[in-house]
Protein backbone atom coordinates (compact mmCIF):
# COMPACT_ATOMS: atom_id res chain seq x y z
CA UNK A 1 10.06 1.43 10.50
CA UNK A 2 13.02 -0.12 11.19
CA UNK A 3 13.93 -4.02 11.65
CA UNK A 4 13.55 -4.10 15.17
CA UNK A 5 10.02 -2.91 15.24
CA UNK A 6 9.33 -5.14 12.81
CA UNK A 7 10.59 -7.89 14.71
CA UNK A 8 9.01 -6.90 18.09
CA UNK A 9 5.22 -6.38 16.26
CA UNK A 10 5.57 -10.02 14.22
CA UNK A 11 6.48 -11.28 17.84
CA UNK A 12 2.94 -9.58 19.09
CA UNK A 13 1.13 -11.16 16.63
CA UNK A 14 2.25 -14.74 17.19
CA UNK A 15 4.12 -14.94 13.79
CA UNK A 16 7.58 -16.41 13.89
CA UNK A 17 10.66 -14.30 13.21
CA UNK A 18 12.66 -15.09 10.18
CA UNK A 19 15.84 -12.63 10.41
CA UNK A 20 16.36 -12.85 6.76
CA UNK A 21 13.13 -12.02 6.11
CA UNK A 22 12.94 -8.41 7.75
CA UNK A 23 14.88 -6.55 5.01
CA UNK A 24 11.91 -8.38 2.42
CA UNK A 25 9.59 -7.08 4.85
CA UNK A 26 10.81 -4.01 5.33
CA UNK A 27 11.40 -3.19 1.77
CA UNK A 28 7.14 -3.94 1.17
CA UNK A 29 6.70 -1.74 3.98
CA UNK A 30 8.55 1.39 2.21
CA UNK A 31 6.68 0.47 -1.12
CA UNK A 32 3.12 0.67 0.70
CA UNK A 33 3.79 3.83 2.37
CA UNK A 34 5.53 5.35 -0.58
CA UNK A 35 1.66 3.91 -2.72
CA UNK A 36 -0.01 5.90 0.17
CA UNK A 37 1.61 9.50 -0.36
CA UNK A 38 -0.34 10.61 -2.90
CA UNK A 39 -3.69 9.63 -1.04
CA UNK A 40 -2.84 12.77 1.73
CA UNK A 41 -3.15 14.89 -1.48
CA UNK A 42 -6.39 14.16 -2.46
CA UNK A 43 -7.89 11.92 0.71
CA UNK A 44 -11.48 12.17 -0.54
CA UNK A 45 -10.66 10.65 -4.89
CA UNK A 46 -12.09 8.09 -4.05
CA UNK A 47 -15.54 10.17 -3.82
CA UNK A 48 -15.15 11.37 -7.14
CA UNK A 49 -17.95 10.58 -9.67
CA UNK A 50 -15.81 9.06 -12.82
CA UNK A 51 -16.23 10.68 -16.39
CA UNK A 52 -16.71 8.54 -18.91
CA UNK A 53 -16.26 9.54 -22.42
CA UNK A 54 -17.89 6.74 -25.17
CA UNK A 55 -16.92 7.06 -29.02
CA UNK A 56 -20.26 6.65 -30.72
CA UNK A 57 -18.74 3.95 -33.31
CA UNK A 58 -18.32 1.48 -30.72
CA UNK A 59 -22.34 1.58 -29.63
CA UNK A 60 -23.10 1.05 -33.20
């Protein structure tokens, strides 16, 4: 996404347009998607039952 959609959607939504700001925003934007990659591998984790493994000294 580059600076200029940025700019256009913030205008859309009524927030105000800070020009220094965009390369901030822009930069968050790349991190998120970037998080988000690995969740097209495995869409349904999330569904996954966790295993959880107890060491029998620490219920004592």
């Amino acid at each position: 996404m580059g600076e200029f959609l940025i700019k256009n959607n913030l205008q859309a939504q009524g927030f105000p347009v800070i020009e220094s700001d965009l390369v901030f925003i822009k930069d968050i934007l790349l991190t998120v998607q970037k998080a988000e990659q690995p969740l097209a591998n495995a869409p349904y984790l999330n569904m996954e039952v966790p295993i959880t493994v107890v060491d029998k000294e620490l219920l004592k």
